[in-house]
C-alpha atoms as a PDB file:
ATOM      1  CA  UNK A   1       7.536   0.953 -11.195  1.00  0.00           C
ATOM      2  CA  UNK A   2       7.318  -1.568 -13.985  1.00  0.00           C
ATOM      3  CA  UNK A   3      11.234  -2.090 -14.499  1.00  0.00           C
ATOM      4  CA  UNK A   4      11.882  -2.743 -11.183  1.00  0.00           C
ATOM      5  CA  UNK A   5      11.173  -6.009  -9.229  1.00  0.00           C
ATOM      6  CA  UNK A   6       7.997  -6.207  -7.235  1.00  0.00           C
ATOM      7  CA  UNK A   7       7.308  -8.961  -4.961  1.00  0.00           C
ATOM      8  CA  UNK A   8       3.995  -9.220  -3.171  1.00  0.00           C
ATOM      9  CA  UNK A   9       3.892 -12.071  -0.214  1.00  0.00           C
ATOM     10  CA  UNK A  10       1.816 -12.791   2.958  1.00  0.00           C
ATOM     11  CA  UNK A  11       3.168 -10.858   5.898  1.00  0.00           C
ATOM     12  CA  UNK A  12       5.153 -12.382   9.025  1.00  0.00           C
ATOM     13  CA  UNK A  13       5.315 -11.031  12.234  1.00  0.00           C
ATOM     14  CA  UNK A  14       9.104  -9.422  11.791  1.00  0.00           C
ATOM     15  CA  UNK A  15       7.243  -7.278   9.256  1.00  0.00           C
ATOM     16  CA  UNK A  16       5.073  -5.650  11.658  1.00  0.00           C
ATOM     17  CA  UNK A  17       7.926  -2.452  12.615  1.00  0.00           C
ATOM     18  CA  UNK A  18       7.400  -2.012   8.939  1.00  0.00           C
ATOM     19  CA  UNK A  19       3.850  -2.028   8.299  1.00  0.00           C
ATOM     20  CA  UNK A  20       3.671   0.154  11.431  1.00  0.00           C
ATOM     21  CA  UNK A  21       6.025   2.560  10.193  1.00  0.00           C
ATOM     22  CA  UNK A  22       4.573   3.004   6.733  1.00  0.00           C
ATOM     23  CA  UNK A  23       1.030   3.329   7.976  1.00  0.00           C
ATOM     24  CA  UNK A  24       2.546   6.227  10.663  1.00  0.00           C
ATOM     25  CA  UNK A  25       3.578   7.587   7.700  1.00  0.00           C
ATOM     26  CA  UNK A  26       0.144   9.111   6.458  1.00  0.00           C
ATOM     27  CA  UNK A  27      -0.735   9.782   9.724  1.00  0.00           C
ATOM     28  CA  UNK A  28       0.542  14.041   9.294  1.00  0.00           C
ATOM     29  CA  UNK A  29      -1.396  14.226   6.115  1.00  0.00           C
ATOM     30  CA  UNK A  30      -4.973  14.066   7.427  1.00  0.00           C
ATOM     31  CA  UNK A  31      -5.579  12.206   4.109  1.00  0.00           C
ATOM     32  CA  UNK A  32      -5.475   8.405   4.555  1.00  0.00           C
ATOM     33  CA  UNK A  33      -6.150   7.438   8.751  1.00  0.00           C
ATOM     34  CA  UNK A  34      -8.276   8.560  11.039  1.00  0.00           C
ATOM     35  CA  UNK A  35      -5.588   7.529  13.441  1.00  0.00           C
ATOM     36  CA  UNK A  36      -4.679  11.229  14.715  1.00  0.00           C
ATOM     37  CA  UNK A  37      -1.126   9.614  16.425  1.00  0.00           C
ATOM     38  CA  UNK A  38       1.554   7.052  15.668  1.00  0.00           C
ATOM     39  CA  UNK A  39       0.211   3.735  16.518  1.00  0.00           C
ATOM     40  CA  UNK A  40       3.040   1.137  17.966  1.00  0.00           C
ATOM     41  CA  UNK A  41       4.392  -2.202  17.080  1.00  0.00           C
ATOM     42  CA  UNK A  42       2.570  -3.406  20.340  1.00  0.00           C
ATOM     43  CA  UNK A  43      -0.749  -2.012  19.382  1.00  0.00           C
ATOM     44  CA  UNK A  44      -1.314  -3.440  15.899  1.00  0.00           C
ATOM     45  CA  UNK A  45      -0.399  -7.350  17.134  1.00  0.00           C
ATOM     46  CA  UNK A  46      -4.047  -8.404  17.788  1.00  0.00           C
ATOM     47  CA  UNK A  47      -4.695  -6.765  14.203  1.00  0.00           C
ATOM     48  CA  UNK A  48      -2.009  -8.676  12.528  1.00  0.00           C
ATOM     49  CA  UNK A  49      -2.971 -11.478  13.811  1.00  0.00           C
ATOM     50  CA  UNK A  50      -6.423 -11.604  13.386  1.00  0.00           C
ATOM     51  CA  UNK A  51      -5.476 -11.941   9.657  1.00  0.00           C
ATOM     52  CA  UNK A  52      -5.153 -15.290   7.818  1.00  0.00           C
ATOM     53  CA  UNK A  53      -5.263 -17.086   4.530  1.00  0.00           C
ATOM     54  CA  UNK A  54      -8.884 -15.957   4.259  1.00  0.00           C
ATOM     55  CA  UNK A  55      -8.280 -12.197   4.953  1.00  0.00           C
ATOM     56  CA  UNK A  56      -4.836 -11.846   4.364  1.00  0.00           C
ATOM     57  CA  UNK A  57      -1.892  -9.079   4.819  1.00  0.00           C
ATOM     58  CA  UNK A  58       0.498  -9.110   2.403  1.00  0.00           C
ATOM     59  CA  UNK A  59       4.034  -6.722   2.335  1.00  0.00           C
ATOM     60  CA  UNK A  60       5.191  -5.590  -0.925  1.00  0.00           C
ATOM     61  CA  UNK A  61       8.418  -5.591  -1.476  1.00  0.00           C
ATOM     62  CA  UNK A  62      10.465  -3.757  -4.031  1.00  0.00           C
ATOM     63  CA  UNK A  63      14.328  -4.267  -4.260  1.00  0.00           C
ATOM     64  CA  UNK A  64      13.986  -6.476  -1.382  1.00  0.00           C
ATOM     65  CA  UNK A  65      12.538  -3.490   0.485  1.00  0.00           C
ATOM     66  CA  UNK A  66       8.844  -3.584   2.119  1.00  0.00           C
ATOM     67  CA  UNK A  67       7.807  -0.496   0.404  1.00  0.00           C
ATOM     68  CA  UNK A  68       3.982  -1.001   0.866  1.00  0.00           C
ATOM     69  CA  UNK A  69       1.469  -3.393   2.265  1.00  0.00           C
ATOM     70  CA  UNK A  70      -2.339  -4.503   1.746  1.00  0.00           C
ATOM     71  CA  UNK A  71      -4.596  -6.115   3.775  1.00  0.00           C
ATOM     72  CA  UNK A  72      -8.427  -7.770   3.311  1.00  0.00           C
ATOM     73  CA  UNK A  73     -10.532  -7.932   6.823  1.00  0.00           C
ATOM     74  CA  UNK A  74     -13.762  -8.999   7.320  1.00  0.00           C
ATOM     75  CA  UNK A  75     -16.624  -6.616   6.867  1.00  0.00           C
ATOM     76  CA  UNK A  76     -18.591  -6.237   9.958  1.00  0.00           C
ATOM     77  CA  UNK A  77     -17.965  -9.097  11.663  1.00  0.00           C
ATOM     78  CA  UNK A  78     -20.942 -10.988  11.193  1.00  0.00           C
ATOM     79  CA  UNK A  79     -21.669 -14.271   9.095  1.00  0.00           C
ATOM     80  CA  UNK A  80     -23.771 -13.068   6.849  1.00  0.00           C
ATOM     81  CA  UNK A  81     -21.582 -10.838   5.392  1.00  0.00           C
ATOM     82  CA  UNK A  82     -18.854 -12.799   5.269  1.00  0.00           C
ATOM     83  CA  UNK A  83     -18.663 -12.696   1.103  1.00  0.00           C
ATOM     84  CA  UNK A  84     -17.607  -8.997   1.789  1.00  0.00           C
ATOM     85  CA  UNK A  85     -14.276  -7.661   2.821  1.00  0.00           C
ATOM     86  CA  UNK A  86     -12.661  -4.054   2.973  1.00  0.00           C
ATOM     87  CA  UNK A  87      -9.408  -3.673   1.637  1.00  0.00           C
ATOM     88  CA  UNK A  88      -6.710  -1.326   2.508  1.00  0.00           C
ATOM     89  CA  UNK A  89      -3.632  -0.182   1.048  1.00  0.00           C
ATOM     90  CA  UNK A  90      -0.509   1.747   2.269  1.00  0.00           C
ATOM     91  CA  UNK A  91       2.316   2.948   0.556  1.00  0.00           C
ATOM     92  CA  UNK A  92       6.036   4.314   1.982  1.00  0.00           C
ATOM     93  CA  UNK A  93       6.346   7.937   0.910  1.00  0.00           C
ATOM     94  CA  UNK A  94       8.849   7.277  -1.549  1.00  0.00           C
ATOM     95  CA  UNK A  95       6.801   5.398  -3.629  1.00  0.00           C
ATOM     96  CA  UNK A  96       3.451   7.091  -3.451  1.00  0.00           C
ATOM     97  CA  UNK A  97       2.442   8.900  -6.737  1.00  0.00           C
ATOM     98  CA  UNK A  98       4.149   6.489  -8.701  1.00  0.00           C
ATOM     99  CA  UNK A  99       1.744   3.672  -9.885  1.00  0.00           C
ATOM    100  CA  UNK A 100       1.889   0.897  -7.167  1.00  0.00           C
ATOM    101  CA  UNK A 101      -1.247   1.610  -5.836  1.00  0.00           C
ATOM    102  CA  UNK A 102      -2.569   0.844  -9.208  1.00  0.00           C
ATOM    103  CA  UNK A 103      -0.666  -2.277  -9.154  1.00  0.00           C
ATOM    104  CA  UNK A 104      -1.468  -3.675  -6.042  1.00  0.00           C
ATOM    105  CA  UNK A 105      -5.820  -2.766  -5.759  1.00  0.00           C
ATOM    106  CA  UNK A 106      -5.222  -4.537  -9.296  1.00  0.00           C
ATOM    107  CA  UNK A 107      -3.722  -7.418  -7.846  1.00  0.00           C
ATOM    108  CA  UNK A 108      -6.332  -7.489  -4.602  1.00  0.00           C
ATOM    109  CA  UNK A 109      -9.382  -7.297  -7.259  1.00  0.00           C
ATOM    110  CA  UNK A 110      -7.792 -10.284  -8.918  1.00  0.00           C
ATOM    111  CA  UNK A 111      -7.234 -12.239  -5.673  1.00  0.00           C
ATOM    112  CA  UNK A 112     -10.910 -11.796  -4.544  1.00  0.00           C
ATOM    113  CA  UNK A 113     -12.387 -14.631  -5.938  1.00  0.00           C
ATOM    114  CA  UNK A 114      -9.852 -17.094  -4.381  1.00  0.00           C
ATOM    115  CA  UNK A 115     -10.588 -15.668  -1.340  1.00  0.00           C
ATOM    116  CA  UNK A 116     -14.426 -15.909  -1.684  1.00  0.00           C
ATOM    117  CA  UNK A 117     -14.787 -12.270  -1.786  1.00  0.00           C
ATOM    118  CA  UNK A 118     -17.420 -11.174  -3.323  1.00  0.00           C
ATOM    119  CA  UNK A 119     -18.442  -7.463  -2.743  1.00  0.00           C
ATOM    120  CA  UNK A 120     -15.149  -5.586  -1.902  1.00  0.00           C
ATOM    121  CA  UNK A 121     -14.994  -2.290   0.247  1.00  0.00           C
ATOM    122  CA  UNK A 122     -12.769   0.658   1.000  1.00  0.00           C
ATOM    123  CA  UNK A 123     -13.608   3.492   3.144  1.00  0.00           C
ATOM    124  CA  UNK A 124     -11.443   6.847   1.823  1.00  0.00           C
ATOM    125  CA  UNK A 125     -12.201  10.176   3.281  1.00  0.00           C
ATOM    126  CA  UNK A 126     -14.064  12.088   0.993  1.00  0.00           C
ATOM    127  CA  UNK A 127     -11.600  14.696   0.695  1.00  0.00           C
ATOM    128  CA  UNK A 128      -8.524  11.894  -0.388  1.00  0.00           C
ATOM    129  CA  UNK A 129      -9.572  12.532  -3.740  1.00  0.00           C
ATOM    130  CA  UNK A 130      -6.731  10.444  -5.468  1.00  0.00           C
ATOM    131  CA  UNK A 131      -7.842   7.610  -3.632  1.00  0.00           C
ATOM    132  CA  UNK A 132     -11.277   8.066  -4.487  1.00  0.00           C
ATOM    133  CA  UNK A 133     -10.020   8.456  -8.574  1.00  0.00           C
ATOM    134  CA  UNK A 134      -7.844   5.526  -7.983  1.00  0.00           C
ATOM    135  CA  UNK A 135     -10.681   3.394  -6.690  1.00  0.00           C
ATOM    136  CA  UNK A 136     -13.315   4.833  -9.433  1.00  0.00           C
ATOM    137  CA  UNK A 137     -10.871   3.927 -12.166  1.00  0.00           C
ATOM    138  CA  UNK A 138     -11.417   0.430 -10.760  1.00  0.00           C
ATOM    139  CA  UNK A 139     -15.229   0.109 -11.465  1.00  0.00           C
ATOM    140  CA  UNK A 140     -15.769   1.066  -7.390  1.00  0.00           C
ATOM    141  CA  UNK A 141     -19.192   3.344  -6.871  1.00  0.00           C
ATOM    142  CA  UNK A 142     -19.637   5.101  -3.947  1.00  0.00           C
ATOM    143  CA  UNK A 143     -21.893   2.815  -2.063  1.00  0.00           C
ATOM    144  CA  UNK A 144     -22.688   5.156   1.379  1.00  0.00           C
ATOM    145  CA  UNK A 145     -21.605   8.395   2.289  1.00  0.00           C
ATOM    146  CA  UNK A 146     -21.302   9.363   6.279  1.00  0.00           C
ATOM    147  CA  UNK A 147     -21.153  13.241   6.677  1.00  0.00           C
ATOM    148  CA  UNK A 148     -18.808  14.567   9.410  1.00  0.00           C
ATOM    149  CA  UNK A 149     -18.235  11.562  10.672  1.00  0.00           C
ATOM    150  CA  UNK A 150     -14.576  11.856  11.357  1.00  0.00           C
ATOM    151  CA  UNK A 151     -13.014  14.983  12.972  1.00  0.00           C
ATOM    152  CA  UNK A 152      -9.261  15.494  12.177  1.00  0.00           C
ATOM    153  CA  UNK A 153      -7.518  18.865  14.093  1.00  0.00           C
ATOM    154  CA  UNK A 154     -10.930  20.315  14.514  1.00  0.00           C
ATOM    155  CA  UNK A 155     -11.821  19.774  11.397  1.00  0.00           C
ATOM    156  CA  UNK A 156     -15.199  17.651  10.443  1.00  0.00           C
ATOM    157  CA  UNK A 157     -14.450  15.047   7.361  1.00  0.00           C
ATOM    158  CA  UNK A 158     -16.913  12.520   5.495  1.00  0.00           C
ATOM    159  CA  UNK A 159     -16.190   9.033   4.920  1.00  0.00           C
ATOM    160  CA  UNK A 160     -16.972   7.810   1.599  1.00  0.00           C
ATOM    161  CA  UNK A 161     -17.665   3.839   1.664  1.00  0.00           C
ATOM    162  CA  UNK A 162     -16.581   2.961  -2.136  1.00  0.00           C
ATOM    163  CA  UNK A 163     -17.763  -0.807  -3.399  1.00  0.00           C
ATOM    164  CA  UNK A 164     -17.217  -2.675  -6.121  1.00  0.00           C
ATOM    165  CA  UNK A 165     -19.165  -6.113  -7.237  1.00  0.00           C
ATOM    166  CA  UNK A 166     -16.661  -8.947  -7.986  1.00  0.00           C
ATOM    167  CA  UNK A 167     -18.716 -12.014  -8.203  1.00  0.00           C
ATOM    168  CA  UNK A 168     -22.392 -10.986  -9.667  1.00  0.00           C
END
């Protein structure tokens, strides 16, 4: 991934067939969503747009291809929490496996303190295990643990909540 060129920049709205599309992609693995069907352009509006320059969505783009995408929201929804934000990050299957997601929670650490974050989350089911090594390798602890909270094709998975203290 190094050698090639990597741009990371806030999403528009004539992204959104993309993001949609790579986040349907880890839909079939039972790994990443707990989304059980494709979602649609439609759908995900009122989440797009309920980002901004606080709790932003950004595309990456690689080759002048969106190949990924991240987002911060707002933790709970209440203002006392508002120093805390979950991030997520998707990936196109052609690029999974390969280092970006590396890159890019690397990059989202870094742009936490500009964006007043101070404790940052990510919920990864417990059995995503590369997600939870990825995270790990990034000074996150598992912070709560919900048993059998999700059930995918029958099958009862736990959520791990992973966090990570930016600003002490």
């Amino acid at each position: 991934m190094n050698n090639l060129s990597i741009q990371l920049r806030n999403a528009v709205i004539e992204d959104l067939p993309e993001i949609v599309s790579i986040y349907n992609s880890t839909i079939e693995s039972r790994m990443v969503t707990a989304d059980t069907s494709p979602v649609t352009v439609e759908s995900r509006k009122e989440w797009f747009h309920k980002h901004n320059n606080d709790r932003p969505l950004k595309v990456v783009e690689l080759d002048n291809q969106i190949c990924a995408w991240i987002s911060f929201q707002n933790f709970y929804g209440r203002p006392a929490y508002q120093a805390t934000a979950e991030v997520s990050i998707y990936l196109s299957e052609e690029t999974r496996g390969k280092g970006l997601g590396a890159l890019l929670l690397e990059k989202a650490i870094k742009e936490c303190p500009a964006l007043q974050i101070e404790n940052l989350l990510a919920f990864i089911f417990a059995h995503n295990v590369p997600s939870i090594r990825l995270f790990e390798k990034y000074g996150f602890e598992k912070w709560g643990y919900l048993p059998g909270v999700a059930e995918l094709d029958s099958v009862k998975r736990d959520l791990v909540i992973m966090g990570r203290k930016i600003v002490e």
